[in-house]
N, C-alpha and C. Protein backbone atom coordinates (compact mmCIF):
# COMPACT_ATOMS: atom_id res chain seq x y z
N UNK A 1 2.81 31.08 86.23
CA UNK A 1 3.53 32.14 85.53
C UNK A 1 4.43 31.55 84.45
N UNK A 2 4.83 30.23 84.64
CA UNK A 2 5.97 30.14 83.95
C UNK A 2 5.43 29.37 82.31
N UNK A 3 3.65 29.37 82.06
CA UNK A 3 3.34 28.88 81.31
C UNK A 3 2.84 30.04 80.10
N UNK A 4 3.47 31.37 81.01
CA UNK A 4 3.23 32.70 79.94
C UNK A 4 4.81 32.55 78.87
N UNK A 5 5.86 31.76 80.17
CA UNK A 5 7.15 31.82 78.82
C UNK A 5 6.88 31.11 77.49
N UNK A 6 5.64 30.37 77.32
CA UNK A 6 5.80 29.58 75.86
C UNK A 6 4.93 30.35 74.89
N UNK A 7 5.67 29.70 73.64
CA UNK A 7 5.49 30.46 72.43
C UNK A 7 4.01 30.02 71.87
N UNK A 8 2.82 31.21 72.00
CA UNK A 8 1.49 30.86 71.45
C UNK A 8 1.44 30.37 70.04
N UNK A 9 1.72 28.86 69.68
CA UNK A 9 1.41 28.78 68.41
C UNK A 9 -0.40 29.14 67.62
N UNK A 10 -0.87 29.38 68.72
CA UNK A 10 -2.47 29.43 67.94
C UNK A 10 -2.65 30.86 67.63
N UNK A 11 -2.07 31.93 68.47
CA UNK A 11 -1.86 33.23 67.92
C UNK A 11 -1.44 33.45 67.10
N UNK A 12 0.04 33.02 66.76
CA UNK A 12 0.66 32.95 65.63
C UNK A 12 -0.33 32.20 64.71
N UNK A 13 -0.59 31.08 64.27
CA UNK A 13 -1.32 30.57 63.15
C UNK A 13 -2.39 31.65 62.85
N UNK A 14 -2.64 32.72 63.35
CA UNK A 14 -4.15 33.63 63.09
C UNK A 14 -3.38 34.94 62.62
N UNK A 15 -2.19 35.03 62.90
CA UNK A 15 -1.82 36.53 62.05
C UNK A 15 -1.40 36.06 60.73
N UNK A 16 -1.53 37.66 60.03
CA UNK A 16 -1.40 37.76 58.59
C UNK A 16 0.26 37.49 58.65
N UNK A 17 1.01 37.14 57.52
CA UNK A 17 2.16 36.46 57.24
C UNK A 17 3.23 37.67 57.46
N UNK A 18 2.66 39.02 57.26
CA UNK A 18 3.35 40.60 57.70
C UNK A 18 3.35 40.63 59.03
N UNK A 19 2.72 40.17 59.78
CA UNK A 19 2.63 40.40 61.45
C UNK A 19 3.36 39.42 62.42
N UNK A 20 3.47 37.83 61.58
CA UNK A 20 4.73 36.53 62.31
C UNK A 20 5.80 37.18 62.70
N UNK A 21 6.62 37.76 61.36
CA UNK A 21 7.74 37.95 61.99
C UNK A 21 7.90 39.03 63.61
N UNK A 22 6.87 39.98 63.16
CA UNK A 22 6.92 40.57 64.66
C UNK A 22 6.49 39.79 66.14
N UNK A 23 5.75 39.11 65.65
CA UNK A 23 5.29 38.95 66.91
C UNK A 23 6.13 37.81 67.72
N UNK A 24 7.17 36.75 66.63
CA UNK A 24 8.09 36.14 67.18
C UNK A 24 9.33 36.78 67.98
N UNK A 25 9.49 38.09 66.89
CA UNK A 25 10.44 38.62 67.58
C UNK A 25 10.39 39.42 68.89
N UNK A 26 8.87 39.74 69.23
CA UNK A 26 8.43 40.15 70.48
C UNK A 26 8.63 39.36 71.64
N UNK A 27 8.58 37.83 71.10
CA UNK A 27 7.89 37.11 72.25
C UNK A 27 9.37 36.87 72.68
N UNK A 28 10.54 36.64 71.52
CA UNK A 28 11.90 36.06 72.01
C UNK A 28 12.40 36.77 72.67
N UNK A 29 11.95 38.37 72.30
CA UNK A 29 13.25 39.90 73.50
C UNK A 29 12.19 39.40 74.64
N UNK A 30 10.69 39.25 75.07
CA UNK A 30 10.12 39.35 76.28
C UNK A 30 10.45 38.15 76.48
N UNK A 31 10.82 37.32 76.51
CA UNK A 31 11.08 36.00 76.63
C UNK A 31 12.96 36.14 77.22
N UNK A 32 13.49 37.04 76.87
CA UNK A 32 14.93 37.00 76.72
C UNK A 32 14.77 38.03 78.53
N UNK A 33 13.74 38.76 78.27
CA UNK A 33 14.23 40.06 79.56
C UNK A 33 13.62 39.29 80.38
N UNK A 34 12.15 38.44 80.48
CA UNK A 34 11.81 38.09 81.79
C UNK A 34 12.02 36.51 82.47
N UNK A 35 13.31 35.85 81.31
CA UNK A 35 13.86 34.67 81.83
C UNK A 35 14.69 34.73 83.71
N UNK A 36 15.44 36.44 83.80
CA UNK A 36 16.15 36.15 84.92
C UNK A 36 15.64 36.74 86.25
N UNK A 37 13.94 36.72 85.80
CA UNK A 37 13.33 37.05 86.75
C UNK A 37 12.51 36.04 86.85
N UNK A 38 12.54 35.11 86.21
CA UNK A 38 11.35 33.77 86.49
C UNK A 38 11.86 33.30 87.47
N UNK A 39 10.91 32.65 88.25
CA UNK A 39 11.31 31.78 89.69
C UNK A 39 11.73 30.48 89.04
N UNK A 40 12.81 29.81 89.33
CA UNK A 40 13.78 28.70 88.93
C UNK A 40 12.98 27.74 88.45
N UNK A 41 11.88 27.59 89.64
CA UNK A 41 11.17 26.09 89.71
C UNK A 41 10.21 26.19 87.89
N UNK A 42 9.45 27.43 88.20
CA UNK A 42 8.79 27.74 86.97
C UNK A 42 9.53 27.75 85.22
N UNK A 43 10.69 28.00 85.48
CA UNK A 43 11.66 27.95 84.45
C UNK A 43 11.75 26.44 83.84
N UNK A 44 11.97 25.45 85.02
CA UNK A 44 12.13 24.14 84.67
C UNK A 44 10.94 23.44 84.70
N UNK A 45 10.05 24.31 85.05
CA UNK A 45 8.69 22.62 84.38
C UNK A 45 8.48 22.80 83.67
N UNK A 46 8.57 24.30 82.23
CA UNK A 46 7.98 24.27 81.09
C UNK A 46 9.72 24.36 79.70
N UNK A 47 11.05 24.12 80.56
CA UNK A 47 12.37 24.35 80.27
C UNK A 47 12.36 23.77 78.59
N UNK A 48 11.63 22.09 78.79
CA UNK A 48 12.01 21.16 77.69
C UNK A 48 11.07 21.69 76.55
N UNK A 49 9.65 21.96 77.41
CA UNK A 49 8.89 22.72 75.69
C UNK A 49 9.53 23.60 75.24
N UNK A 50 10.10 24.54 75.90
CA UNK A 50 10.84 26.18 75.53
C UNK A 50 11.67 25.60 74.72
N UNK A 51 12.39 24.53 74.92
CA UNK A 51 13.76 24.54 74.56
C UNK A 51 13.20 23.91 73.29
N UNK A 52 12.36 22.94 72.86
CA UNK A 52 12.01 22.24 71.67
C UNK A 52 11.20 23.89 70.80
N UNK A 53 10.35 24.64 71.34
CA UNK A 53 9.53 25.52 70.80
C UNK A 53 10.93 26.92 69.96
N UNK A 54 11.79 26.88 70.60
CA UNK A 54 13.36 27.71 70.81
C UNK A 54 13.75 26.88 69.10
N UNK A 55 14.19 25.93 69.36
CA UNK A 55 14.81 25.23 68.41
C UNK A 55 13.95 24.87 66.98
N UNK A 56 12.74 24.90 66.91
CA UNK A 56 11.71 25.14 65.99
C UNK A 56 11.61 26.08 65.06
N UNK A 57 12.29 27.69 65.66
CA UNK A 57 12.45 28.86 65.15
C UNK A 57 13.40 28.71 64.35
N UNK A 58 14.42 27.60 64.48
CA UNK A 58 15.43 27.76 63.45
C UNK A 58 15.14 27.19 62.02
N UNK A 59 14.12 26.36 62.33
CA UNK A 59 13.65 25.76 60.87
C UNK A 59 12.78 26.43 60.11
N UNK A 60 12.36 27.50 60.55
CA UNK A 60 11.74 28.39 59.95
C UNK A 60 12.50 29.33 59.34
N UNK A 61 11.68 30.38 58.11
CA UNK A 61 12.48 31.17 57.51
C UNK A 61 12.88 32.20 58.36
N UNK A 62 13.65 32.88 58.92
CA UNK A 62 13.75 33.92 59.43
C UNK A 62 14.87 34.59 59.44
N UNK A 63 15.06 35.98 60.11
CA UNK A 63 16.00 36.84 60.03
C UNK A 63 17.15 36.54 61.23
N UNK A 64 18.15 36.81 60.71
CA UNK A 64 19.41 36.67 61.51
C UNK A 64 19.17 37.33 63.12
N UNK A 65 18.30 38.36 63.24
CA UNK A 65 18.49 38.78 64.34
C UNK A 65 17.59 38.09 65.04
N UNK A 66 16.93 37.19 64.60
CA UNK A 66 15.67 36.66 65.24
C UNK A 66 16.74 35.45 65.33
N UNK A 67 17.85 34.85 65.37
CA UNK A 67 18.41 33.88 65.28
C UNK A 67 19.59 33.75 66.56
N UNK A 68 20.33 35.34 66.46
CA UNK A 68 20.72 35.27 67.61
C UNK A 68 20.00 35.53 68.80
N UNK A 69 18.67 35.97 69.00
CA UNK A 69 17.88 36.24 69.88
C UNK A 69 17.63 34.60 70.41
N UNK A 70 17.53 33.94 69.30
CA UNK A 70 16.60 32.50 69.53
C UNK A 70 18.18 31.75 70.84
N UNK A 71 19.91 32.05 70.04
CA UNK A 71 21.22 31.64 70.77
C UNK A 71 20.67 32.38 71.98
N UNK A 72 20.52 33.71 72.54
CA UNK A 72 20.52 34.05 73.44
C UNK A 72 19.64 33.89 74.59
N UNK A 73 18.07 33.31 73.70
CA UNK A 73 17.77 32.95 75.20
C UNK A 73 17.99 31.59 75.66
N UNK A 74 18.18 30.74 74.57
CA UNK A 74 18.95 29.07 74.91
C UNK A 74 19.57 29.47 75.78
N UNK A 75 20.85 30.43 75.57
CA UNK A 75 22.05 30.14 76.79
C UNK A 75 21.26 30.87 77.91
N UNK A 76 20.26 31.89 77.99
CA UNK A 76 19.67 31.94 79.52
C UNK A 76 19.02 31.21 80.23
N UNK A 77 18.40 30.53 79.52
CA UNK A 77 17.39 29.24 79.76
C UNK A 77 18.18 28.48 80.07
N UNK A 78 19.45 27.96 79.73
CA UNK A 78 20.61 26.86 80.39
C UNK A 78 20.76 27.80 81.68
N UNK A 79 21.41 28.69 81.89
CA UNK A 79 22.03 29.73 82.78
C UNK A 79 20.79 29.28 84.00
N UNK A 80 19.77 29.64 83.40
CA UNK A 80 18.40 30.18 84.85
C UNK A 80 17.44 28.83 84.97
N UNK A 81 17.95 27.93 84.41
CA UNK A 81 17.34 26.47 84.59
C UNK A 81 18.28 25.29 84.40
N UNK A 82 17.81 24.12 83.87
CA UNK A 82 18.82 23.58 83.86
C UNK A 82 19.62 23.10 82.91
N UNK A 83 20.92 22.71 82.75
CA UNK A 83 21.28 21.97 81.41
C UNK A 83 21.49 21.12 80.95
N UNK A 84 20.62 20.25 81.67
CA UNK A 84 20.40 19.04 81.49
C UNK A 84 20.23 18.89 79.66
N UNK A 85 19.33 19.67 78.96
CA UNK A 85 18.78 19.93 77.25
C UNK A 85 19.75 20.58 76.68
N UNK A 86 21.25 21.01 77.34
CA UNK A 86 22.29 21.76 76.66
C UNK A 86 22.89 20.83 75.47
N UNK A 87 22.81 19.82 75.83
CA UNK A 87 23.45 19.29 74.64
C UNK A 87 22.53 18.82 73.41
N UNK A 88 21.26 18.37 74.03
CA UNK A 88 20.35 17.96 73.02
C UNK A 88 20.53 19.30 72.05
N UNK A 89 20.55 20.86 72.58
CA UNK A 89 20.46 21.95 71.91
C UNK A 89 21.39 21.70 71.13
N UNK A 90 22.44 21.82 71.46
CA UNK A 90 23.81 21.92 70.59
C UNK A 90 23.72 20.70 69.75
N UNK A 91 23.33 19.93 70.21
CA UNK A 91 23.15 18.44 69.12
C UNK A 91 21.85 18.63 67.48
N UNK A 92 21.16 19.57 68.19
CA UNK A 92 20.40 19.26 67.04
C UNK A 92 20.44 21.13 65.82
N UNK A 93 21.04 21.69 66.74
CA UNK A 93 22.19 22.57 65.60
C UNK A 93 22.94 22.30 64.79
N UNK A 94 23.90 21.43 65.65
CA UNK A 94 24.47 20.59 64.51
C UNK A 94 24.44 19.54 63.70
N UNK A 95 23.02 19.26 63.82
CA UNK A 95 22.33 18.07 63.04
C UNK A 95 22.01 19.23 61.46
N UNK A 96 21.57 19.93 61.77
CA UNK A 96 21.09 21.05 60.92
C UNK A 96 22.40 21.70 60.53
N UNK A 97 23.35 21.79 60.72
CA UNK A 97 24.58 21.66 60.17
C UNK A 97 25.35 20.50 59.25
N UNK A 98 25.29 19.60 59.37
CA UNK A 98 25.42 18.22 58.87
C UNK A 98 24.23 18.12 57.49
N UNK A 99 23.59 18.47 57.78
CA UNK A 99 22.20 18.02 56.42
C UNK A 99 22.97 18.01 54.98
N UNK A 100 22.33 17.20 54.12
CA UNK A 100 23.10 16.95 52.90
C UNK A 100 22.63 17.68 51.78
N UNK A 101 21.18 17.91 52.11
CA UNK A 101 20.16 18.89 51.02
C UNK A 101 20.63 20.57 50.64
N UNK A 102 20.66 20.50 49.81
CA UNK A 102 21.64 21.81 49.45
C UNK A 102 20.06 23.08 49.22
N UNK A 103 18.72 22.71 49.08
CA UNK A 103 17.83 23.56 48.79
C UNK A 103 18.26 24.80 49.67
N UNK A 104 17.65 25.83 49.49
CA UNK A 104 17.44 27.02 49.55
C UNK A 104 16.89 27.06 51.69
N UNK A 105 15.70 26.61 51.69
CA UNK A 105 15.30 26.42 53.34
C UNK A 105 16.49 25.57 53.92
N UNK A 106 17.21 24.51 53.74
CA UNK A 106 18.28 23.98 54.17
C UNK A 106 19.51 25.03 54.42
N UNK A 107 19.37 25.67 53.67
CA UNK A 107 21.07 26.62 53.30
C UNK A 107 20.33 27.83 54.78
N UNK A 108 19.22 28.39 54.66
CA UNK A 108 18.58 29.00 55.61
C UNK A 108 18.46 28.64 57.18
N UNK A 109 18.15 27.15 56.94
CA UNK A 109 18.48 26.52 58.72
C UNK A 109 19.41 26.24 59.07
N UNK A 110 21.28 26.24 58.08
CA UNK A 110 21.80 26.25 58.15
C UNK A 110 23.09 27.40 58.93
N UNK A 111 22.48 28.88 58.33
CA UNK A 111 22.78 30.16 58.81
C UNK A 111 22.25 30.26 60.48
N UNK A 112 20.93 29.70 60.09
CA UNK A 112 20.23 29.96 61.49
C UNK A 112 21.03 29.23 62.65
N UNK A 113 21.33 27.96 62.56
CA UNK A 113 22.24 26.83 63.25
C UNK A 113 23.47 27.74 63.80
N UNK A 114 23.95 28.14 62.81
CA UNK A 114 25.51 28.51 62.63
C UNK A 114 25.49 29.67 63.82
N UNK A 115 24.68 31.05 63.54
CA UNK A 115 24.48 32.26 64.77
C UNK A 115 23.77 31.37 65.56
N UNK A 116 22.57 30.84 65.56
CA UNK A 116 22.49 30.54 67.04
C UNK A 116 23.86 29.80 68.05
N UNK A 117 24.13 28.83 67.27
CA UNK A 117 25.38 28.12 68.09
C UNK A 117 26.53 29.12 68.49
N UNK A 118 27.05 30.25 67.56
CA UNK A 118 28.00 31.05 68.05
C UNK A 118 27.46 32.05 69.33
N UNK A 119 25.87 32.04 69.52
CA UNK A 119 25.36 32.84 70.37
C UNK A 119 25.64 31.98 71.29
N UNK A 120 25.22 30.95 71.64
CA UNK A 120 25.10 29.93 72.56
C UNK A 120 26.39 30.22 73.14
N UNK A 121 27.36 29.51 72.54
CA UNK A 121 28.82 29.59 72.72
C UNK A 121 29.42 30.46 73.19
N UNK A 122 29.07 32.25 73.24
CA UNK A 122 29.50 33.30 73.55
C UNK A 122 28.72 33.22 74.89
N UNK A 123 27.40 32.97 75.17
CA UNK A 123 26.95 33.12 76.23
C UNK A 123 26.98 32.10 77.23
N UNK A 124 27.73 31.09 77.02
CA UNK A 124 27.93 29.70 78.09
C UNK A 124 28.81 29.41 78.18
N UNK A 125 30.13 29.69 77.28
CA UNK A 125 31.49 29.51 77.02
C UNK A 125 31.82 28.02 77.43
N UNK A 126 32.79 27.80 78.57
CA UNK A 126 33.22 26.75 79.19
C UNK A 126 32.62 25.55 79.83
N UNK A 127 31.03 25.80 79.67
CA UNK A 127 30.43 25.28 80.32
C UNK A 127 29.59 23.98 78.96
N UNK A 128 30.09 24.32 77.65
CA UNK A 128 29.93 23.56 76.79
C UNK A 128 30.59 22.62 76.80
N UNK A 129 31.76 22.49 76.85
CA UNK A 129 33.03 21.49 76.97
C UNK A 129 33.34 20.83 75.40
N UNK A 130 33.18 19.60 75.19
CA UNK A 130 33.73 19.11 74.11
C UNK A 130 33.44 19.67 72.76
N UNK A 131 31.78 19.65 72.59
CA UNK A 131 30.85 19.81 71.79
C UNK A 131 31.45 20.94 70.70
N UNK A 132 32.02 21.94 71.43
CA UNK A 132 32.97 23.40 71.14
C UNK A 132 33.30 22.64 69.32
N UNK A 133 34.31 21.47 70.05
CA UNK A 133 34.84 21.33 68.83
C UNK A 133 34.09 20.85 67.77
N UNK A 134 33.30 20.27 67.75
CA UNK A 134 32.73 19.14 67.19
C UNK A 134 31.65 20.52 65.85
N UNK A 135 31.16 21.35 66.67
CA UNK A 135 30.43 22.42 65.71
C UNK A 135 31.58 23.03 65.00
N UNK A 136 32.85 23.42 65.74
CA UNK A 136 33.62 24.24 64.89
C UNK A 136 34.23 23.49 63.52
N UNK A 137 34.41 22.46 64.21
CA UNK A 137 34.74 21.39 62.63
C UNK A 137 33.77 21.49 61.75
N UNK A 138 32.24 21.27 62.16
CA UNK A 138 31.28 21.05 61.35
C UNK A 138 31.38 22.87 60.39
N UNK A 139 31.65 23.49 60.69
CA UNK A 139 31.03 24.98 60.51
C UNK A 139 32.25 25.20 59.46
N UNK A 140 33.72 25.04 59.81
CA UNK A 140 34.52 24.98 58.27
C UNK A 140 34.61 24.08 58.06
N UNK A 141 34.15 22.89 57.42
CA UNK A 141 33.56 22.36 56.67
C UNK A 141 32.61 22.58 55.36
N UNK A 142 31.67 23.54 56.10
CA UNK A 142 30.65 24.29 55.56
C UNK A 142 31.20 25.06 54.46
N UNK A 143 32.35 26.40 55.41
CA UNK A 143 32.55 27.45 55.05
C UNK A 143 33.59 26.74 53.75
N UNK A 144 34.21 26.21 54.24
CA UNK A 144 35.15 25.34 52.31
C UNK A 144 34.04 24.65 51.65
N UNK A 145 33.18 24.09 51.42
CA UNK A 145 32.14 23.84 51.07
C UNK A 145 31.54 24.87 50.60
N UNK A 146 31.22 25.78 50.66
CA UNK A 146 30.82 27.44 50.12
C UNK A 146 31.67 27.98 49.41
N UNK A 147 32.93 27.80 49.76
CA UNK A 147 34.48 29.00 49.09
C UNK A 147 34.63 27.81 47.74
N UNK A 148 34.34 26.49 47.82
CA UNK A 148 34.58 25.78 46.60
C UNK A 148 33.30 26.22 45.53
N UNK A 149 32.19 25.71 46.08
CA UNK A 149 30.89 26.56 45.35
C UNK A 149 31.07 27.31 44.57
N UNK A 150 31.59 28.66 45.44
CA UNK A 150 31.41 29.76 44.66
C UNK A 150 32.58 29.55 43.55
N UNK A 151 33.69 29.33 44.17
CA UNK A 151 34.76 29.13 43.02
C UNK A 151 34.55 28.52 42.27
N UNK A 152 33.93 27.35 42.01
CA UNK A 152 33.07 27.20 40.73
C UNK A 152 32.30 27.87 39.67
N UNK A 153 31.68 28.95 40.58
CA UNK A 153 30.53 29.23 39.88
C UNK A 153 30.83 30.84 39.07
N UNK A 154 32.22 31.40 39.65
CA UNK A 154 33.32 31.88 39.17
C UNK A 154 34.29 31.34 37.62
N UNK A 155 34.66 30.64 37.96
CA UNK A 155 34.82 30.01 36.64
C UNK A 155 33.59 29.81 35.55
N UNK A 156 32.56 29.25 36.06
CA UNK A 156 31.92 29.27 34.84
C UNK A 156 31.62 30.17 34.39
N UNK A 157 31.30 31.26 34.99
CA UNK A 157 31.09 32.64 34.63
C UNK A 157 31.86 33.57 33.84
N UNK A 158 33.48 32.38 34.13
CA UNK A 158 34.32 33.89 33.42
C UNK A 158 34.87 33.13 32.07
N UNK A 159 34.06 31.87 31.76
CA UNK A 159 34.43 31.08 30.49
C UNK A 159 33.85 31.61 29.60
C-alpha cells in the first residue's frame, strides 16, 4: 500500500502540459488525506523517496497553493513517520534560499522554499529546534534584498 503514496512520474511525463498541474495537485491533497491513515511501517519504507519526490515539486514551476500543500504534507510525513529527513528537508529549502542566481525559475524556487518552510514550521513548530532561526535569517535577508531591488528600480523610473 504504501507504494501507492509515490508520485507517478511516468503518468505525469504522458499528460498534456494543461493537465500536470492538476494532477500534481491531486496526488499532494490525496497524498495529504491518506498520510494519517497509512500504517507507520508503510509510511517509512517509501518516507525518503516521498520526501526527495516532495522536495522536487519545489523546483518546478508551480503555484503557491501547490507549495503549501507540498509544506503540509512534509510536516505529516515527519508527524506519521519519521524525522530522521526533517532536517535534510529544511536544509535543502534553505539551500534554495541561499542561491545566488537571480533568473526568473530561481526567484520561483525561491517563493516555493519560503511557503513551504513557513508551512513546515506552522505544522511541526518546536519540534524543529535551531534550524527556526537559521531560515528566518535567510528569508529577511531575501526580503531587504527585494525592498533594495525594487527601490532601485523606483528611482530609475522616476529619473
Amino acid at each position: 500500500m504504501g507504494e501507492s503514496l509515490l508520485f507517478d512520474e511516468t503518468v505525469y511525463e504522458k499528460l498534456s502540459e494543461v493537465k500536470k498541474p492538476i494532477f500534481l495537485f491531486d496526488w499532494l491533497r490525496g497524498l495529504y488525506k491518506s498520510l494519517p491513515k497509512e500504517d507507520k511501517k508503510n509510511v517509512r519504507d517509501v518516507q525518503e523517496d516521498l520526501v526527495q519526490q516532495l522536495l522536487s515539486q519545489l523546483s518546478r514551476s508551480t503555484s503557491p497553493p501547490v507549495h503549501r500543500l507540498v509544506g503540509r504534507c512534509l510536516g505529516k510525513l515527519f508527524i506519521v513517520g519519521d524525522t530522521l529527513l526533517l532536517y535534510t528537508a529544511v536544509n535543502t529549502c534553505n539551500s534554495l534560499l541561499k542561491s545566488r542566481d537571480d533568473g526568473a525559475s530561481t526567484t520561483a524556487g525561491r517563493l516555493a522554499a519560503m511557503t513551504c518552510l513557513g508551512t513546515i514550521y506552522r505544522c511541526l513548530g518546536r519540534m524543529i529546534g535551531r534550524s527556526f532561526d537559521d531560515s528566518v535569517t535567510l528569508m529577511v535577508k531575501l526580503i531587504k534584498q527585494v525592498r533594495l531591488f525594487r527601490g532601485c528600480i523606483k528611482e530609475c523610473f522616476l529619473l
